[in-house]
Structure formats: C-alpha cells, structure tokens
PDB file of N, CA and C in Angstrom:
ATOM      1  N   UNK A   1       0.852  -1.175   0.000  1.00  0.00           N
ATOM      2  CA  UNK A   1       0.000   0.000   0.000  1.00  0.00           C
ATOM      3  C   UNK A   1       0.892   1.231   0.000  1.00  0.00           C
ATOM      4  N   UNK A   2       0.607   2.225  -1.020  1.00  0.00           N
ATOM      5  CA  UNK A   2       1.412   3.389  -0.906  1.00  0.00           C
ATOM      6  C   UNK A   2       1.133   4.587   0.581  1.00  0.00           C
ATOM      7  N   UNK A   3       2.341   4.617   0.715  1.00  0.00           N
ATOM      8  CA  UNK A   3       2.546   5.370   2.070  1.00  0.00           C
ATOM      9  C   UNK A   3       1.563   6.813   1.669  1.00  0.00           C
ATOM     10  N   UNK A   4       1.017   7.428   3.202  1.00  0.00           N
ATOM     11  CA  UNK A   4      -0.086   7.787   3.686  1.00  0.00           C
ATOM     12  C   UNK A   4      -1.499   7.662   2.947  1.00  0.00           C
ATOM     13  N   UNK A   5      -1.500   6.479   2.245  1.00  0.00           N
ATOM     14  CA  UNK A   5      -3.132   6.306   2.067  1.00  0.00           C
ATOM     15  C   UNK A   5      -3.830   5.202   3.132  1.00  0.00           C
ATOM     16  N   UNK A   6      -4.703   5.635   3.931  1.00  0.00           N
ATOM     17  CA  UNK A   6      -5.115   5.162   5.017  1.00  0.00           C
ATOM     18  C   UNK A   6      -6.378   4.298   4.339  1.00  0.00           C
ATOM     19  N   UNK A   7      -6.277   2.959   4.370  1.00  0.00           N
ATOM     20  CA  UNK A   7      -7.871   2.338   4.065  1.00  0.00           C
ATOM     21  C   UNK A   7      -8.944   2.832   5.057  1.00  0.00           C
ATOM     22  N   UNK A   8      -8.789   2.286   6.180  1.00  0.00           N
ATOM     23  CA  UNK A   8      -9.442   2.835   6.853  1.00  0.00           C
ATOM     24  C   UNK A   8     -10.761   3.983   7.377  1.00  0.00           C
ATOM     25  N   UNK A   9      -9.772   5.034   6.800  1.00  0.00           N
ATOM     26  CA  UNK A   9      -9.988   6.510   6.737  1.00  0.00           C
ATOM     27  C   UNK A   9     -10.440   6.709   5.441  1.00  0.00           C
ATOM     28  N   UNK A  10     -10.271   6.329   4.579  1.00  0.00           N
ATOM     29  CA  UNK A  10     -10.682   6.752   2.686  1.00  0.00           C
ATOM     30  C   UNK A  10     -11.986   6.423   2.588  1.00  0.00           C
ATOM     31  N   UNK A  11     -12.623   6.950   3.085  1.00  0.00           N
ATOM     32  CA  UNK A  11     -14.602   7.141   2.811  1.00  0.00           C
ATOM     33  C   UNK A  11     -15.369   7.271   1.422  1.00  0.00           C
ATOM     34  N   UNK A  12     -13.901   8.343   0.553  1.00  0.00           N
ATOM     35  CA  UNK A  12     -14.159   8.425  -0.602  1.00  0.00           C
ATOM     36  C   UNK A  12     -15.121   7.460  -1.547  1.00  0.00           C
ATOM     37  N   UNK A  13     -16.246   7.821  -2.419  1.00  0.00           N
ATOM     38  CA  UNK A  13     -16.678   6.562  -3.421  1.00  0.00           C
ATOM     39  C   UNK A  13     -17.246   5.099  -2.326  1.00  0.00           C
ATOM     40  N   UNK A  14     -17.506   5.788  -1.078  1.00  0.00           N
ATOM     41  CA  UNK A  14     -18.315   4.493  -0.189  1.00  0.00           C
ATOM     42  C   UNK A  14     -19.862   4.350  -0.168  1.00  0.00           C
ATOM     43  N   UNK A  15     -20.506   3.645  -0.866  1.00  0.00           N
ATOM     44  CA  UNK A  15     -21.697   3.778  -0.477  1.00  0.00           C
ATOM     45  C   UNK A  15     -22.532   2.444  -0.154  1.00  0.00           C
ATOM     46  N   UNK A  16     -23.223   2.313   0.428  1.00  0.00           N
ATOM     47  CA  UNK A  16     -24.154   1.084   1.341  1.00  0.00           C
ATOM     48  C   UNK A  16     -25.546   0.848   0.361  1.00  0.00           C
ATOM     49  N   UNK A  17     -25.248  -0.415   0.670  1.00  0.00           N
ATOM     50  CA  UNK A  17     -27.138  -0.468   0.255  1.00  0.00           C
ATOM     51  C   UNK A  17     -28.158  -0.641   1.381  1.00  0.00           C
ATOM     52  N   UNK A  18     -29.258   0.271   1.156  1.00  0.00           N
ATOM     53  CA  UNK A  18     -30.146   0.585   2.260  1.00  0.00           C
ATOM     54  C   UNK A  18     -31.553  -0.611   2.158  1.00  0.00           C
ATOM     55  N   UNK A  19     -32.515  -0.775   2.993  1.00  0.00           N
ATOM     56  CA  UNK A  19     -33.911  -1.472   2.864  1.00  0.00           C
ATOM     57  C   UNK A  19     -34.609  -0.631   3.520  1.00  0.00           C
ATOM     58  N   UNK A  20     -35.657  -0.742   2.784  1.00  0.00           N
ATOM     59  CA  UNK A  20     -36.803  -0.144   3.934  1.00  0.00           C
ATOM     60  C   UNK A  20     -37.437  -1.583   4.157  1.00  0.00           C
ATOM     61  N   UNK A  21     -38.151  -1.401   6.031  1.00  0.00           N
ATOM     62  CA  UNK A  21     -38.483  -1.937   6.905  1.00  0.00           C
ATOM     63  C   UNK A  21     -40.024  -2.600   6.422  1.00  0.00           C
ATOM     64  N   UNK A  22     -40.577  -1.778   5.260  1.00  0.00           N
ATOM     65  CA  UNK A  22     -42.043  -1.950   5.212  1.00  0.00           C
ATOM     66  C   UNK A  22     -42.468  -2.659   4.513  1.00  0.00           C
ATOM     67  N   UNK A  23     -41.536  -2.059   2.712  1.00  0.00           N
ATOM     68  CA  UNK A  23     -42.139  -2.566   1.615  1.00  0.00           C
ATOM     69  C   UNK A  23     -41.032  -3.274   1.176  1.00  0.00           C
ATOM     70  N   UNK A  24     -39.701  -3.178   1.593  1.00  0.00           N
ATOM     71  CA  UNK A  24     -38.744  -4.260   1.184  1.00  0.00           C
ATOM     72  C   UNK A  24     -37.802  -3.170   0.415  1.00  0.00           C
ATOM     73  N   UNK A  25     -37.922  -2.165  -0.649  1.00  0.00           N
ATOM     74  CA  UNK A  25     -37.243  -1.381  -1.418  1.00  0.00           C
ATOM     75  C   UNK A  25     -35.881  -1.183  -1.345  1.00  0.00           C
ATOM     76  N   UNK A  26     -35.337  -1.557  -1.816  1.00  0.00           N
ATOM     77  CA  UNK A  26     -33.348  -1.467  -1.828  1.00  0.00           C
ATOM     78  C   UNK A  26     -33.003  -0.295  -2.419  1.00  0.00           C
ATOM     79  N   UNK A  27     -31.972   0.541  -1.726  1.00  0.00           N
ATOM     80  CA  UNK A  27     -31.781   1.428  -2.496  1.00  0.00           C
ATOM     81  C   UNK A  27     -30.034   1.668  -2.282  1.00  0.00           C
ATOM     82  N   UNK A  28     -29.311   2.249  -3.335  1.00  0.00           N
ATOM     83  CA  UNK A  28     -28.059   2.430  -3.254  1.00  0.00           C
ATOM     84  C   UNK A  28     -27.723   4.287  -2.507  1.00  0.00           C
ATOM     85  N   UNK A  29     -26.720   4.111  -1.499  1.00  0.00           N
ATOM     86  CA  UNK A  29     -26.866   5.813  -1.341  1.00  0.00           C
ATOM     87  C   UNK A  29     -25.360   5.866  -0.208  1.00  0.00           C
ATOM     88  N   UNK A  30     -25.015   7.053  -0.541  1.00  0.00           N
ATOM     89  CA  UNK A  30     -23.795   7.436   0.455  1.00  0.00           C
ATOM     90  C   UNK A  30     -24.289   7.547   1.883  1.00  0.00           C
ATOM     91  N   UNK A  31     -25.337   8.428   1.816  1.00  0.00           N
ATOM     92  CA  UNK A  31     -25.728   8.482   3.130  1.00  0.00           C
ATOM     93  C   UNK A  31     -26.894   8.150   3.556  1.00  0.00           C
ATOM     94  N   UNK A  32     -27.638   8.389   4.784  1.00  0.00           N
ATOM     95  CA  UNK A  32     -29.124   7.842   4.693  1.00  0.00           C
ATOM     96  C   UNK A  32     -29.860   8.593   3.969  1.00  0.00           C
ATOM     97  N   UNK A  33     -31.527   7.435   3.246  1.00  0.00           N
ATOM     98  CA  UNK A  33     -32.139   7.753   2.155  1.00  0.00           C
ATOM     99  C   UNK A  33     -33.368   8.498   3.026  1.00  0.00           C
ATOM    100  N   UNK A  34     -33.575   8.351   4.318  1.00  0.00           N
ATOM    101  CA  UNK A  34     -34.358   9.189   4.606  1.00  0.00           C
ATOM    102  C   UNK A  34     -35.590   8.140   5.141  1.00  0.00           C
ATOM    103  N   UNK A  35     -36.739   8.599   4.161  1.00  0.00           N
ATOM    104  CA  UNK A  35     -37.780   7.673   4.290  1.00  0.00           C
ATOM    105  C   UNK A  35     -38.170   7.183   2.708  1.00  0.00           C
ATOM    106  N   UNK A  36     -38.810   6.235   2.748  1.00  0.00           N
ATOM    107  CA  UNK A  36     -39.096   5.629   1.523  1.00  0.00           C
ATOM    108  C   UNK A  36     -39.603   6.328   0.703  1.00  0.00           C
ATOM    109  N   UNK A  37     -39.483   6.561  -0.975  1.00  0.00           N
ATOM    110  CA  UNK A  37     -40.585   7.062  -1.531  1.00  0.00           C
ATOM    111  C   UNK A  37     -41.912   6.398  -2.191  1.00  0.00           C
ATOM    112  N   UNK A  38     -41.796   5.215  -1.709  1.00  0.00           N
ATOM    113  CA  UNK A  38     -43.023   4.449  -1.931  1.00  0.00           C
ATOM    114  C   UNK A  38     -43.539   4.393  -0.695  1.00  0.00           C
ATOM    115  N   UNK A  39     -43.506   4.060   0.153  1.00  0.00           N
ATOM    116  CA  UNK A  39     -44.439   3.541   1.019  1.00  0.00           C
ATOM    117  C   UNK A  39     -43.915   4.792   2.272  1.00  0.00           C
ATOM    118  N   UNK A  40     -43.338   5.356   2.160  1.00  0.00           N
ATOM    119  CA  UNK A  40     -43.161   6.651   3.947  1.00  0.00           C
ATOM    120  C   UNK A  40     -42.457   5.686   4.891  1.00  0.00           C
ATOM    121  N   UNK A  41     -41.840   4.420   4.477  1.00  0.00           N
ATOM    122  CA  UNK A  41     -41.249   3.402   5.780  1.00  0.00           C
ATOM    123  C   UNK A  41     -39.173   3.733   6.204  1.00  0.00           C
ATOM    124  N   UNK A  42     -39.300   3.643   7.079  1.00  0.00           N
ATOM    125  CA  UNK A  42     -37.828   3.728   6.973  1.00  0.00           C
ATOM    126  C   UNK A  42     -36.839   2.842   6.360  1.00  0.00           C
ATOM    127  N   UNK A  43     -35.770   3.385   6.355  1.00  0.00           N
ATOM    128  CA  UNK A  43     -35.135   2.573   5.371  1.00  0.00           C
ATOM    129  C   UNK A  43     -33.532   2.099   6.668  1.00  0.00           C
ATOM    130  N   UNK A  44     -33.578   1.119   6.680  1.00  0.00           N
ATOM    131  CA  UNK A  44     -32.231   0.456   7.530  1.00  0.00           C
ATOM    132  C   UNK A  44     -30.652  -0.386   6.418  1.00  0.00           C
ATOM    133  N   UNK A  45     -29.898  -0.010   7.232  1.00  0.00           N
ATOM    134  CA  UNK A  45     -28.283  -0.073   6.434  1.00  0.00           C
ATOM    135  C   UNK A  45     -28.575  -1.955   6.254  1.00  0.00           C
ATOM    136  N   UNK A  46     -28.566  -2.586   5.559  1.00  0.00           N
ATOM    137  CA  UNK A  46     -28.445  -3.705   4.952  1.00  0.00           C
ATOM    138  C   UNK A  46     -27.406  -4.599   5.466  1.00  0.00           C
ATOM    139  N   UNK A  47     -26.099  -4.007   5.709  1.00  0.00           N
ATOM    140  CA  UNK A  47     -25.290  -4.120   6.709  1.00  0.00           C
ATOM    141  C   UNK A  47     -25.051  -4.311   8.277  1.00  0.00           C
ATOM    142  N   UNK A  48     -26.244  -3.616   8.755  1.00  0.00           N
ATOM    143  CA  UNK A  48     -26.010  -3.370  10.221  1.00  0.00           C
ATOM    144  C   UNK A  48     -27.498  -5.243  10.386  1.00  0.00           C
ATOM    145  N   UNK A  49     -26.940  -5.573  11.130  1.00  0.00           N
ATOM    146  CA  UNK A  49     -27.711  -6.976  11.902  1.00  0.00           C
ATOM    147  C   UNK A  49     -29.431  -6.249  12.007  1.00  0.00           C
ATOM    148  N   UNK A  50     -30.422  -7.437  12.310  1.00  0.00           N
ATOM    149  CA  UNK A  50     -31.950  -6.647  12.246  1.00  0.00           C
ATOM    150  C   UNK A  50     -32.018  -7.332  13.491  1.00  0.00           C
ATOM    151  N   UNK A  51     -31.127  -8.024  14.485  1.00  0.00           N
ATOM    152  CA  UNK A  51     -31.696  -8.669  15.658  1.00  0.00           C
ATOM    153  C   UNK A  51     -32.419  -7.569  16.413  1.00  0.00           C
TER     154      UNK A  51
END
C-alpha cells in the first residue's frame, strides 16, 4: 500500500445499500435515504444486523 493512504480513513466513493423496513425497497446511497418514496417506511443499512 502506498505510504499515507489510510484504508481505513478513505470514505471516498463508499456507499451502502439501504432497505426499507415496510415494503422491502433497496436502495443504493452514500448516506441515509431518509424515508421511503413508496411507502413513507424507513429505510435500515443492509449491513447493520436486524436482531
């Protein structure tokens, strides 16, 4: 790895895929999508566990 590029730290070009809770809807986004535009449901990181 070339010296001072931090993986870690490089956020750059990161983005998650989101669900909403209601109607199922996947969506691609850097940051949170907010609320759904179909159904008004929230939308949770796809990533993070649903226990």
């Amino acid at each position: 790895m070339p010296e001072g590029h931090d993986i870690e730290h490089d956020t750059a070009d990161i983005s998650s895929e989101y669900e909403c809770l209601q109607c199922g809807m996947i969506v691609e986004a850097e940051t949170h999508p907010g609320e759904c535009s179909d159904c008004g449901g929230e939308f949770q990181n796809r990533a993070k566990s649903v226990e």
